[in-house]
C-alpha atoms as a PDB file:
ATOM      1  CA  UNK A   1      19.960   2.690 -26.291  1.00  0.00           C
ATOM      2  CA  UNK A   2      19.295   2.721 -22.746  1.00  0.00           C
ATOM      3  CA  UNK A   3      16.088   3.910 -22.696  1.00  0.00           C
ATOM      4  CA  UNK A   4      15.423   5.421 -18.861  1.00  0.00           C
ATOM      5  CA  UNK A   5      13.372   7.623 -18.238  1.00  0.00           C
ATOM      6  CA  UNK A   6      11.166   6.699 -21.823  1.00  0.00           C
ATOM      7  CA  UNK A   7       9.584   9.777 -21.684  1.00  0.00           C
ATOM      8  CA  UNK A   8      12.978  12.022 -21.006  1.00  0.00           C
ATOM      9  CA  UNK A   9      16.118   9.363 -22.125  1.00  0.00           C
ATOM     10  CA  UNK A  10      19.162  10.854 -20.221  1.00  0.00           C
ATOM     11  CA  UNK A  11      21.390   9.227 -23.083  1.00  0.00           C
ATOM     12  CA  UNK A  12      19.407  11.389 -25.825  1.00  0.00           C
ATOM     13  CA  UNK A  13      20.488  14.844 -23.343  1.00  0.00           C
ATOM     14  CA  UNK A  14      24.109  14.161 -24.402  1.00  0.00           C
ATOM     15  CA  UNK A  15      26.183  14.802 -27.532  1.00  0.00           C
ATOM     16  CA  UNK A  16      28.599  11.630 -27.394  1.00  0.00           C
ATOM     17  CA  UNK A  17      24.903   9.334 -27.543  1.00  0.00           C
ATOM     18  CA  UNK A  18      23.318  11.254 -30.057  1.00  0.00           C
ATOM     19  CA  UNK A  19      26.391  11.173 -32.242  1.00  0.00           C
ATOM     20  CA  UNK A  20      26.174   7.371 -31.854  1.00  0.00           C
ATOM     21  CA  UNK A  21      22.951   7.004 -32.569  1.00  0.00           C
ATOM     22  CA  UNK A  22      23.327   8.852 -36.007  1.00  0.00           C
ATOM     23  CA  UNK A  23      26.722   6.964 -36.766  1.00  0.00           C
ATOM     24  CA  UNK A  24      24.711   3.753 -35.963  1.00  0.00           C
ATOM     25  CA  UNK A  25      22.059   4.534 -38.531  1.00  0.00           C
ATOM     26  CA  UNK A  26      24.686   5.631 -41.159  1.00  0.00           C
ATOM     27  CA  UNK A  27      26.123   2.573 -40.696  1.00  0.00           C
ATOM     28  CA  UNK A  28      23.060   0.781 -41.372  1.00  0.00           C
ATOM     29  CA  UNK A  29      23.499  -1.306 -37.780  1.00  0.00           C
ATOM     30  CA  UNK A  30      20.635  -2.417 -36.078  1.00  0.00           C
ATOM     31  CA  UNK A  31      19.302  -0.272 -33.340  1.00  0.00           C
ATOM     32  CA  UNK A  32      17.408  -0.826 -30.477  1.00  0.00           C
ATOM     33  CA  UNK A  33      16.247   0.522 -27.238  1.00  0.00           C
ATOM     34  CA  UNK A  34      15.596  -1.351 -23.780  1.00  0.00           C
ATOM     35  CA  UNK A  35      13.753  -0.272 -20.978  1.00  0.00           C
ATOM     36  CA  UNK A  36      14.058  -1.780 -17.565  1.00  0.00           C
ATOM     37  CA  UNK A  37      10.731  -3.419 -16.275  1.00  0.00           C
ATOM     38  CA  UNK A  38       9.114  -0.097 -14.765  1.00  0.00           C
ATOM     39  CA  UNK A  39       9.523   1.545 -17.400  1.00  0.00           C
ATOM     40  CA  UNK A  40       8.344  -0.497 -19.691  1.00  0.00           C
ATOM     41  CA  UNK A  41       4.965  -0.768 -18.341  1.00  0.00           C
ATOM     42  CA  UNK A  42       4.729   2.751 -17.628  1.00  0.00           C
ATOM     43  CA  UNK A  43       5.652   3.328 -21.066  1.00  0.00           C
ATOM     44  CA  UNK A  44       2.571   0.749 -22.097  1.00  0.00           C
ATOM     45  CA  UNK A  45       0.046   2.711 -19.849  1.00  0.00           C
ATOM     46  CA  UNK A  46       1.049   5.806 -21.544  1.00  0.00           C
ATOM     47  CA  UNK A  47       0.602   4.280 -25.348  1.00  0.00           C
ATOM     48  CA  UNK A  48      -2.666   3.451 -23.587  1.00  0.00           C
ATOM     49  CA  UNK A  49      -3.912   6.158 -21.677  1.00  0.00           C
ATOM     50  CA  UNK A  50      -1.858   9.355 -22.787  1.00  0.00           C
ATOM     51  CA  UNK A  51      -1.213   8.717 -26.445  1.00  0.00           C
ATOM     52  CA  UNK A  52      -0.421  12.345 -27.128  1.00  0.00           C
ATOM     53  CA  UNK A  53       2.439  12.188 -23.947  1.00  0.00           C
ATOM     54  CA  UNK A  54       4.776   9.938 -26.688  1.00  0.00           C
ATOM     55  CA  UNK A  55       4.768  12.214 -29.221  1.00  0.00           C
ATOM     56  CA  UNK A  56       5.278  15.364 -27.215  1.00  0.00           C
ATOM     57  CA  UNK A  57       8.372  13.142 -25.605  1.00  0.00           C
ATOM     58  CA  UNK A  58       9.690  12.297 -28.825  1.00  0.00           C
ATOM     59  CA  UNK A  59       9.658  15.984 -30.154  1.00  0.00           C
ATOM     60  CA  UNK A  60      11.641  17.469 -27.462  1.00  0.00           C
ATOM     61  CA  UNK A  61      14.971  15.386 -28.432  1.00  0.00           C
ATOM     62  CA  UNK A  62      17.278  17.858 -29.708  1.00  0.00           C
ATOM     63  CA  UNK A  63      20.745  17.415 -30.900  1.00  0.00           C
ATOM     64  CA  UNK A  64      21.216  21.255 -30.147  1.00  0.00           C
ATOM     65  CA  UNK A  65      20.845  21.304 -26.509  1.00  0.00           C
ATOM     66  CA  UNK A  66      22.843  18.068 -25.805  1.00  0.00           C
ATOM     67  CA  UNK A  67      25.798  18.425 -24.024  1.00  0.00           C
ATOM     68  CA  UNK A  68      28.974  16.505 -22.622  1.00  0.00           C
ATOM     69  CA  UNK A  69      30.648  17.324 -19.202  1.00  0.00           C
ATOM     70  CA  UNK A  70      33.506  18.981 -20.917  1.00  0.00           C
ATOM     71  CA  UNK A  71      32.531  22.278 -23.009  1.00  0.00           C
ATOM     72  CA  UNK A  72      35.348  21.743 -25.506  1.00  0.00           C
ATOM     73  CA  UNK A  73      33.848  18.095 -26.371  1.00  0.00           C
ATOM     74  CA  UNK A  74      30.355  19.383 -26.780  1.00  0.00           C
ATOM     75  CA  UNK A  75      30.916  21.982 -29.554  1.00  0.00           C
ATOM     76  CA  UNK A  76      33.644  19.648 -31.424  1.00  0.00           C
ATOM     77  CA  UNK A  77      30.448  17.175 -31.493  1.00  0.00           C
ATOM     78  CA  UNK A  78      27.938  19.702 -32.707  1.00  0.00           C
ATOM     79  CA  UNK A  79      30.202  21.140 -35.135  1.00  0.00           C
ATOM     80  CA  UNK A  80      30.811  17.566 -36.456  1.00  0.00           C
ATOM     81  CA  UNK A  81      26.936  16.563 -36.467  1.00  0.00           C
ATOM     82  CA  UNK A  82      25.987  20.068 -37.975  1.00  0.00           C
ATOM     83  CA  UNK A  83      28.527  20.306 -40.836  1.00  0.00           C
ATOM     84  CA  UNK A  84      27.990  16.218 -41.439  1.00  0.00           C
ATOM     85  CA  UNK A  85      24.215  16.311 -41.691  1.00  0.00           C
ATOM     86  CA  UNK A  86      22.899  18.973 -39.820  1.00  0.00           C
ATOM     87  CA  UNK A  87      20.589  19.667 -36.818  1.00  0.00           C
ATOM     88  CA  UNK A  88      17.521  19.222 -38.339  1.00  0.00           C
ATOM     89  CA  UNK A  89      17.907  16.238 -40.153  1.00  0.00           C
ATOM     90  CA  UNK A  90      19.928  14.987 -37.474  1.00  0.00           C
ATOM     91  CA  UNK A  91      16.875  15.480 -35.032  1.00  0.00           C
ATOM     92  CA  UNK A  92      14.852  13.689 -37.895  1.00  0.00           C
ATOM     93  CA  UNK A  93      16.520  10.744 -37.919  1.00  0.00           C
ATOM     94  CA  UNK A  94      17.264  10.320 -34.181  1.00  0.00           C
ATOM     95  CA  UNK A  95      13.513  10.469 -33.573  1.00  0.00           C
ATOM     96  CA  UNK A  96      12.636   8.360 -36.469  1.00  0.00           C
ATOM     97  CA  UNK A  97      14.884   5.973 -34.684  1.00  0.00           C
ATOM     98  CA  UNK A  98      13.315   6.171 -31.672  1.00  0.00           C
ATOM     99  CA  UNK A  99       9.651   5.621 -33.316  1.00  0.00           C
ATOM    100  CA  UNK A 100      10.485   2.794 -34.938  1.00  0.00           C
ATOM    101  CA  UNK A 101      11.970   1.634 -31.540  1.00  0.00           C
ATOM    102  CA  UNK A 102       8.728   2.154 -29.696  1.00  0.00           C
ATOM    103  CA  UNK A 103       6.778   0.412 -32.242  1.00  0.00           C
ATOM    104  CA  UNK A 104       8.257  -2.514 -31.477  1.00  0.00           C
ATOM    105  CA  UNK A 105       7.699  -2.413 -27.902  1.00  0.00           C
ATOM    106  CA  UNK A 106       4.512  -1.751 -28.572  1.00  0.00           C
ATOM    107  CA  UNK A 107       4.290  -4.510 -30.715  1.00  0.00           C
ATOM    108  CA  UNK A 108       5.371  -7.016 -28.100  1.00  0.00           C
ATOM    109  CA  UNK A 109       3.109  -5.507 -25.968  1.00  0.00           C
ATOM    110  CA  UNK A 110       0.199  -6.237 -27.719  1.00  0.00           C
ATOM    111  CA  UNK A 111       1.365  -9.886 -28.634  1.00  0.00           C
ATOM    112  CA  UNK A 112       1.717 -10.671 -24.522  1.00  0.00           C
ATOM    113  CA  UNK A 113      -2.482 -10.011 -24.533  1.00  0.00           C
ATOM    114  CA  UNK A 114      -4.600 -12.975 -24.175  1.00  0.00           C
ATOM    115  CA  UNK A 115      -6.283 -13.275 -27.808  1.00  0.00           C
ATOM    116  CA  UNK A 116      -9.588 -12.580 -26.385  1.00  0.00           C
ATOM    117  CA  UNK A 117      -8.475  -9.134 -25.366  1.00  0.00           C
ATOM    118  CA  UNK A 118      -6.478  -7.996 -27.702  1.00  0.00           C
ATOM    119  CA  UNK A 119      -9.289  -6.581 -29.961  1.00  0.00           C
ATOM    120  CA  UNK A 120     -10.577  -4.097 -27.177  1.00  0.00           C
ATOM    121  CA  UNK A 121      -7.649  -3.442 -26.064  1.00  0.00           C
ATOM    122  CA  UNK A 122      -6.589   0.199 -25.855  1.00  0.00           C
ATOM    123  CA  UNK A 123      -3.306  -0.648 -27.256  1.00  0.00           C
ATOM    124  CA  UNK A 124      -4.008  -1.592 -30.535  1.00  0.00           C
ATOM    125  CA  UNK A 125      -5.760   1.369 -31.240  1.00  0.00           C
ATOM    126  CA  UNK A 126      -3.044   3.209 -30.434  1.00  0.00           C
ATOM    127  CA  UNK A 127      -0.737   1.020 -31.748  1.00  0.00           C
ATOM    128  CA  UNK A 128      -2.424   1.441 -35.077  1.00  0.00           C
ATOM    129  CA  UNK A 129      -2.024   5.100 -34.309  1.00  0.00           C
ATOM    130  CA  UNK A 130       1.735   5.492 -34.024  1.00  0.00           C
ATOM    131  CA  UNK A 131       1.864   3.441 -37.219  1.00  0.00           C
ATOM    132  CA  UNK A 132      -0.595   5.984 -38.813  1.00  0.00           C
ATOM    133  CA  UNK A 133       0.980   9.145 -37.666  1.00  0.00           C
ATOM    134  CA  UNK A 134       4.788   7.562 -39.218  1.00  0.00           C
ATOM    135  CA  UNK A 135       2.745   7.354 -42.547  1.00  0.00           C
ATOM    136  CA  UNK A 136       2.818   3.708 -42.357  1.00  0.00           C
ATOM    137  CA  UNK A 137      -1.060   3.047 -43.041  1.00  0.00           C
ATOM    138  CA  UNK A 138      -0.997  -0.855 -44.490  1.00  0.00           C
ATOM    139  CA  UNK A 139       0.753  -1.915 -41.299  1.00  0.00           C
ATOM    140  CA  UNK A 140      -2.169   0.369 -39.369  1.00  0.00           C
ATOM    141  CA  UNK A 141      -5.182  -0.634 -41.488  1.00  0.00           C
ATOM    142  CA  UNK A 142      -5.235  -4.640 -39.821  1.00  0.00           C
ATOM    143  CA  UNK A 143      -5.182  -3.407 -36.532  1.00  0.00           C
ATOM    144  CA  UNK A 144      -7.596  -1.381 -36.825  1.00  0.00           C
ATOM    145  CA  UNK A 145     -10.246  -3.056 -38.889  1.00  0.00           C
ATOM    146  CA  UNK A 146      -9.402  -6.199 -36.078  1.00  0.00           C
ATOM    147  CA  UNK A 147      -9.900  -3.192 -33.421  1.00  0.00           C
ATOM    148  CA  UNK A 148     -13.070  -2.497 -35.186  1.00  0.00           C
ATOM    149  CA  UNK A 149     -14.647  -6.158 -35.660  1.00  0.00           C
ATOM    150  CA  UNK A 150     -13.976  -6.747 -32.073  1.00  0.00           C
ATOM    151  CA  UNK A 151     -15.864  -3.828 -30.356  1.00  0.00           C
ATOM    152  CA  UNK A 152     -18.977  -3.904 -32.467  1.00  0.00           C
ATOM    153  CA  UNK A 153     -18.862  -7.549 -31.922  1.00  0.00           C
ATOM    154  CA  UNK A 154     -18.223  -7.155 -27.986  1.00  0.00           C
ATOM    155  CA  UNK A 155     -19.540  -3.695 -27.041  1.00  0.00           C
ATOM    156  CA  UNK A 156     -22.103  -2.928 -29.769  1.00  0.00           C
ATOM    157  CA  UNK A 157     -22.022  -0.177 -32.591  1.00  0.00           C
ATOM    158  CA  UNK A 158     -23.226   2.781 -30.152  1.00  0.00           C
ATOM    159  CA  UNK A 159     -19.930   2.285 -27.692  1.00  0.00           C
ATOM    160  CA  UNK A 160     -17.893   4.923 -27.357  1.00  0.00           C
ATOM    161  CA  UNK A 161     -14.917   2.738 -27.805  1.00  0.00           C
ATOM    162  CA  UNK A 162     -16.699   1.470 -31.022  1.00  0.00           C
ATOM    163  CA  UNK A 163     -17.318   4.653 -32.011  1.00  0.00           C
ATOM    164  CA  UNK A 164     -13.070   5.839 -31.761  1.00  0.00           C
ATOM    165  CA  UNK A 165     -12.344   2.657 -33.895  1.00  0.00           C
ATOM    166  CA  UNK A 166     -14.743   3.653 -36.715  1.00  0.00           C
ATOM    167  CA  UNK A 167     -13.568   7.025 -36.726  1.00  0.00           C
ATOM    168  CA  UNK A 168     -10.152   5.669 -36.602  1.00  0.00           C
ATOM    169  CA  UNK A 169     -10.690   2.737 -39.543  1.00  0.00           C
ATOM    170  CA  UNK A 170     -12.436   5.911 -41.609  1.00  0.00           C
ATOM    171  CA  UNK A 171      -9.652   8.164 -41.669  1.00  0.00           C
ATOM    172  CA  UNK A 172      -6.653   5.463 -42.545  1.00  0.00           C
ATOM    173  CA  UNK A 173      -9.008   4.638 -45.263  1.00  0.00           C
ATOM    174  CA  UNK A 174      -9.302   8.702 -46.303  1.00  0.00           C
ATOM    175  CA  UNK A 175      -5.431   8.777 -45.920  1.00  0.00           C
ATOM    176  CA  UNK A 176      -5.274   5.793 -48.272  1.00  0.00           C
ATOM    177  CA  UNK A 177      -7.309   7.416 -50.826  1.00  0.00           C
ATOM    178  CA  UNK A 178     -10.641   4.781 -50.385  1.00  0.00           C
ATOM    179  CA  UNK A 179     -13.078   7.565 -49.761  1.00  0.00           C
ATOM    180  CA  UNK A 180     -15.941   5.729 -50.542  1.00  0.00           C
ATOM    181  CA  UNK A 181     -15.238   3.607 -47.781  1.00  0.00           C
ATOM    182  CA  UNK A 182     -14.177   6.103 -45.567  1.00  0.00           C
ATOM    183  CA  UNK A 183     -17.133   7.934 -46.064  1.00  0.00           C
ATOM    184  CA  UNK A 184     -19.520   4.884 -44.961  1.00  0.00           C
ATOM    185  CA  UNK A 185     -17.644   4.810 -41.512  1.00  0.00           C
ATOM    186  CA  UNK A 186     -17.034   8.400 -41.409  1.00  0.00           C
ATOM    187  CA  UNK A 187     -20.934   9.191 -41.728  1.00  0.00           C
ATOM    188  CA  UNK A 188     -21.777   6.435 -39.623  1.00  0.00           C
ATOM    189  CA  UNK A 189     -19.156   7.527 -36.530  1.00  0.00           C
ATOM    190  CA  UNK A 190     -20.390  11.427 -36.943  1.00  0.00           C
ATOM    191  CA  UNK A 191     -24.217  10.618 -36.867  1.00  0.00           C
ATOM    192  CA  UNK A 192     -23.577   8.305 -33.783  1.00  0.00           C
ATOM    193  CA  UNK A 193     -21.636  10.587 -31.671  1.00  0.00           C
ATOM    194  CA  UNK A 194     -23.751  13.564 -31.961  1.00  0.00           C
ATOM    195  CA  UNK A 195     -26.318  11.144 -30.748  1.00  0.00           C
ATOM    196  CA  UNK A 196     -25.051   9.496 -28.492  1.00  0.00           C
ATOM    197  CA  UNK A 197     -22.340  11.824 -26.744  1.00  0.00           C
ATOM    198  CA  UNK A 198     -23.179  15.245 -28.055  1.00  0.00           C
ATOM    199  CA  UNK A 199     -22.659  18.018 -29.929  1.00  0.00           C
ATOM    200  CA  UNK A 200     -19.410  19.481 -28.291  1.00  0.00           C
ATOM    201  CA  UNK A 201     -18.110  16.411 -26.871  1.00  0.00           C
ATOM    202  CA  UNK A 202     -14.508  16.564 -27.911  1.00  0.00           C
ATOM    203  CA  UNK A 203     -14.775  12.749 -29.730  1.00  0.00           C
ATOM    204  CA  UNK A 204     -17.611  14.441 -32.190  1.00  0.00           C
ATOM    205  CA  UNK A 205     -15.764  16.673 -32.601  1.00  0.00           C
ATOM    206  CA  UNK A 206     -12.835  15.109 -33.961  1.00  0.00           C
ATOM    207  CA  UNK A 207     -15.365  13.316 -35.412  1.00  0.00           C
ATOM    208  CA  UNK A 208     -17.109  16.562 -37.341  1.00  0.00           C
ATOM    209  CA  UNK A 209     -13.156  17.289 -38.211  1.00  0.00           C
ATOM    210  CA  UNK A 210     -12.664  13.733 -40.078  1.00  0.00           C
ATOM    211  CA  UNK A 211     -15.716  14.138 -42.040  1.00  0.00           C
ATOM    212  CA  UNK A 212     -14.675  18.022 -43.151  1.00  0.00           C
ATOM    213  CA  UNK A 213     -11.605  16.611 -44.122  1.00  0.00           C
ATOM    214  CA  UNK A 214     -13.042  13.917 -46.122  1.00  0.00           C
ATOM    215  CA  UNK A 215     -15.468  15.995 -47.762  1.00  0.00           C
ATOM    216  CA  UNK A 216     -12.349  18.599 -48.729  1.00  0.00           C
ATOM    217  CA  UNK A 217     -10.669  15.609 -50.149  1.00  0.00           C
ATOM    218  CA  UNK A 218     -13.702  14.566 -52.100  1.00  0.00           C
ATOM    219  CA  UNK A 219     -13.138  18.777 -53.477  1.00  0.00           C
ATOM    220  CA  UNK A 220     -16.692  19.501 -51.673  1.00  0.00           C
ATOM    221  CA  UNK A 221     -15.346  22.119 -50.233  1.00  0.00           C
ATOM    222  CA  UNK A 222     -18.659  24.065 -49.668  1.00  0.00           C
ATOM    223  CA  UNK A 223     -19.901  21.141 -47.832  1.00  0.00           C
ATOM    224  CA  UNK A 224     -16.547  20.910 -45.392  1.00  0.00           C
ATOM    225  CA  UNK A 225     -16.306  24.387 -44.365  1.00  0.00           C
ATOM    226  CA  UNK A 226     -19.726  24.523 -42.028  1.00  0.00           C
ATOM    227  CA  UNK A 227     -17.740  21.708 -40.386  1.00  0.00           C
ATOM    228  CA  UNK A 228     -14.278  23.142 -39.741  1.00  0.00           C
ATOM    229  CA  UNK A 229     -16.130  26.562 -38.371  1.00  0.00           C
ATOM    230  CA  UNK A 230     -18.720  24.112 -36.266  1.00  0.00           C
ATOM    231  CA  UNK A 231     -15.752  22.290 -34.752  1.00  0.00           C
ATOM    232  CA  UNK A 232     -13.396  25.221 -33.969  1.00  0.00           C
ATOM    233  CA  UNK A 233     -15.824  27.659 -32.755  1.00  0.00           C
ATOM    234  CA  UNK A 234     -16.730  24.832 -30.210  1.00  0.00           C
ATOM    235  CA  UNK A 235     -13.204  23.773 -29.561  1.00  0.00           C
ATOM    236  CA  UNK A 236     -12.191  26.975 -28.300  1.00  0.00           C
ATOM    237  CA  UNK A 237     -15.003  27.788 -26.286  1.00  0.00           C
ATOM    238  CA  UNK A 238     -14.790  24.526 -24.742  1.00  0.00           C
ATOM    239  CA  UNK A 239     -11.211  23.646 -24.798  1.00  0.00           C
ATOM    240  CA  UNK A 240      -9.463  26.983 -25.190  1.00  0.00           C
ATOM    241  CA  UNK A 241      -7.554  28.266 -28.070  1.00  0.00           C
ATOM    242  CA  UNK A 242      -4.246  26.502 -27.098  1.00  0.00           C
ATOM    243  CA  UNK A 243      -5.680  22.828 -26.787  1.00  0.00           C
ATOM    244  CA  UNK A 244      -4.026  20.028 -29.713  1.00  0.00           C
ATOM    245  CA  UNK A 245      -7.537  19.583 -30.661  1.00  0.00           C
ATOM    246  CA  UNK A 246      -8.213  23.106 -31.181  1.00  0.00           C
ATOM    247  CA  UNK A 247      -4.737  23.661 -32.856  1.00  0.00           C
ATOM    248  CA  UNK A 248      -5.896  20.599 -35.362  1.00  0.00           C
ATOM    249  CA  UNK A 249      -9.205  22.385 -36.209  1.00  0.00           C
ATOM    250  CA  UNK A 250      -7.205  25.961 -36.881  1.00  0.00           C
ATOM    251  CA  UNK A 251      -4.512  24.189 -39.518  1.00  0.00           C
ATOM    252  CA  UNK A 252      -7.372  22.224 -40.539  1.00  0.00           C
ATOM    253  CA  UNK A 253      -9.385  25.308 -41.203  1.00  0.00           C
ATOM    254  CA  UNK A 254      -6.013  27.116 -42.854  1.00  0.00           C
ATOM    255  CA  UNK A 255      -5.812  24.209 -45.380  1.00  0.00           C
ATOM    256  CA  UNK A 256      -9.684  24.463 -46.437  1.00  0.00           C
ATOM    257  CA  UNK A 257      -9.275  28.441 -46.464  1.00  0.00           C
ATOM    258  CA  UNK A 258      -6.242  27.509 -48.939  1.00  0.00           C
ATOM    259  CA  UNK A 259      -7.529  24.959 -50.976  1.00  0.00           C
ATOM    260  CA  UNK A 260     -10.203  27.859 -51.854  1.00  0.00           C
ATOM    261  CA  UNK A 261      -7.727  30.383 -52.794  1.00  0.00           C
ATOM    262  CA  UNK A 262      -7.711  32.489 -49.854  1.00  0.00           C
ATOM    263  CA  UNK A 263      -4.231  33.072 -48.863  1.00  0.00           C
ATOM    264  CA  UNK A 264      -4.439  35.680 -46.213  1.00  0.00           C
ATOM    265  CA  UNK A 265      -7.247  33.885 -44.307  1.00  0.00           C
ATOM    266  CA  UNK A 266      -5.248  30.940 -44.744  1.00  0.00           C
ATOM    267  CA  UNK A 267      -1.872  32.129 -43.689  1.00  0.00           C
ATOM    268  CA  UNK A 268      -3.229  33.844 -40.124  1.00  0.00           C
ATOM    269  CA  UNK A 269      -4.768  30.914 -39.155  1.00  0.00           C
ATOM    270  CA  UNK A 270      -1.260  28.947 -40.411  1.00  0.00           C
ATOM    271  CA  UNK A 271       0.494  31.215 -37.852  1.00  0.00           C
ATOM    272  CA  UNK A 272      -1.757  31.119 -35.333  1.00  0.00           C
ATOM    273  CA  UNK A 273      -1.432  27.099 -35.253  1.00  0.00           C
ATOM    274  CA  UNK A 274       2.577  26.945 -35.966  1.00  0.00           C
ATOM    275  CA  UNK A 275       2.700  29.689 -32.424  1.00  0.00           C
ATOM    276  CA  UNK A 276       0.333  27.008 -30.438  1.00  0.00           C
ATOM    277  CA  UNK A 277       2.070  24.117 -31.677  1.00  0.00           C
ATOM    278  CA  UNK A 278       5.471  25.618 -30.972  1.00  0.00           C
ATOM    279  CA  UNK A 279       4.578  26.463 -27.788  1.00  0.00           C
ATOM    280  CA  UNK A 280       2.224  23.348 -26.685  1.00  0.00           C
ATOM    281  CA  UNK A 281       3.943  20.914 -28.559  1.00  0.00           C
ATOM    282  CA  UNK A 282       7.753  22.051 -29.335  1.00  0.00           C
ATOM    283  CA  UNK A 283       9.571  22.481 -32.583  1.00  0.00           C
ATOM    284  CA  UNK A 284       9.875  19.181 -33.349  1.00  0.00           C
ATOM    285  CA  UNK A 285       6.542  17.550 -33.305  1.00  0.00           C
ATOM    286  CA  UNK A 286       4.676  16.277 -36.686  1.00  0.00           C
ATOM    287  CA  UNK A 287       2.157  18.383 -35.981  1.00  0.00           C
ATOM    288  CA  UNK A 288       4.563  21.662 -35.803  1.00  0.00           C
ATOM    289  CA  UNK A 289       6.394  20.664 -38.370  1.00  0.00           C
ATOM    290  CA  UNK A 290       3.213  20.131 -40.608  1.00  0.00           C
ATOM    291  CA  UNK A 291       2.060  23.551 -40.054  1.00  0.00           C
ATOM    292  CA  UNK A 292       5.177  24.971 -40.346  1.00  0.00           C
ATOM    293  CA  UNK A 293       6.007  23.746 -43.787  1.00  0.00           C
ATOM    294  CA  UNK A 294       2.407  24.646 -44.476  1.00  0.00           C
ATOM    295  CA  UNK A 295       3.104  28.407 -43.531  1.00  0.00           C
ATOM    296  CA  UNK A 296       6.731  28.698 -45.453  1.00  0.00           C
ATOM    297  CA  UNK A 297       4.563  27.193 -48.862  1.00  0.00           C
ATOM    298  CA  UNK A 298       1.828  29.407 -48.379  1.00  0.00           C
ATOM    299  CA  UNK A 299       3.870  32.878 -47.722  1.00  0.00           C
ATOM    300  CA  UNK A 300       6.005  31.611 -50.986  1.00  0.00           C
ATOM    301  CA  UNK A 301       2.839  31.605 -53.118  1.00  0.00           C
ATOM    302  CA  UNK A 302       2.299  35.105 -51.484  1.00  0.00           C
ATOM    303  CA  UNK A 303       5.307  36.122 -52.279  1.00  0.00           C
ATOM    304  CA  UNK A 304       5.404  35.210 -55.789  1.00  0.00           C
END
């Protein structure tokens, strides 16, 4: 797949592509994307400097708007992709597809860095990142405990930079169900960064959000909710209600609120993040589609 623009690919805006693209996978051919030189390094700044800009790319493919030049050929492709597999999965896959593609990029990119800067580079975090968000967490965790070593070795353990790669080795450890470990790191990165940057700077406070969530996971739930109400009262005031980081700490603060049996609470906060992420993020992004699922369960239990 031609991949040009990597942000918007004009191949992904028309039927005859996607349907490749699916019948490729189905196949079980390889697939891969290229990107002409400009791109590519534009597409490296981004993984570096606008992380969030890849997902929001990647969740506005849909096989539902695509279209070829003649009308007639566009619906006898929908029809086919709909009643074959439909548009959901469909839009799964495709974008699966596509992360996996990018990962490998990425991957290349990071190998091109001299060895000495490969540790504080920006692009392994985030390289670690992409891996983390496609559930992937062994293939994260060495990249970011090498992340890690490097910029308390190089930088010291106050660094900001430090600081995002113990947060960041905490919660793939939480994910991976270590919380022991995590909770070292995750203590040590909240302490620093109210020190150091501040109460409401929004890295402690992603910070104050990794340690409620560890401390929910641990079933302290007491303990977490001071946290999640700490971090999205300030996240609003500061950010404003529609911010990703403020959408985080409202599903964050649904799942606590259900987790202690409070299914109303839970639910209007649910629908308050799945409206923000629809409209911030799109339809398709994890993050929508976590809340989302999150508010369908929840109104079932309701329901029943």
């Amino acid at each position: 797949l031609l991949m040009e623009p990597w942000h918007a690919p004009a191949p992904l805006k028309r039927a005859y592509c996607i349907k490749e693209v699916y019948y490729t996978q189905k196949s079980g051919a390889q697939f891969d994307v290229v990107m002409s030189s400009a791109q590519q390094a534009a597409f490296e700044a981004a993984l570096v400097d606008d992380f969030d800009s890849i997902e929001t790319s990647l969740s506005k493919v849909d096989v539902r708007t695509a279209t070829c030049r003649n009308p007639e050929d566009t619906k006898a492709i929908l029809d086919e992709l709909e009643q074959g597999v439909g548009f959901v999965a469909c839009n799964t896959l495709v974008i699966g597809l596509l992360r996996e593609a990018l990962v490998a990029q990425a991957r290349a990119a990071l190998a091109r860095l001299p060895e000495a800067e490969r540790g504080t580079s920006g692009l392994i975090n985030q390289l670690g990142r992409l891996l983390q968000n496609m559930g992937k967490l062994e293939e994260a965790r060495p990249l970011y405990e090498e992340a890690l070593q490097a910029k308390r070795e190089t930088l010291g353990d106050r660094h900001p930079d430090t600081l995002d790669s113990i947060g960041s080795m905490g919660h793939v450890l939480m994910q991976m169900g270590q919380l022991d470990e995590a909770r070292l790191l995750l203590e040590e990165d909240l302490q620093a960064s109210r020190e150091t940057l501040g109460d409401g700077h929004p890295d402690t406070l992603t910070s104050i959000n990794n340690m409620g969530m560890l401390l929910q996971a641990m079933g302290q739930l007491e303990e977490a909710r001071p946290l999640f109400e700490e971090a999205l009262q300030a996240s609003r005031e500061m950010l404003g209600d529609r911010h990703p980081d403020t959408l985080i700490s409202i599903h964050n603060m649904a799942h606590l609120l259900y987790t202690q049996d409070k299914l109303e609470e839970a639910i209007a906060y649910l629908e308050e993040a799945v409206q923000g992420r629809r409209e911030i993020l799109g339809d398709n992004h994890p993050d929508t589609e976590d809340s989302v699922g999150g508010l369908q369960m929840l109104k079932g239990l309701a329901a029943a």
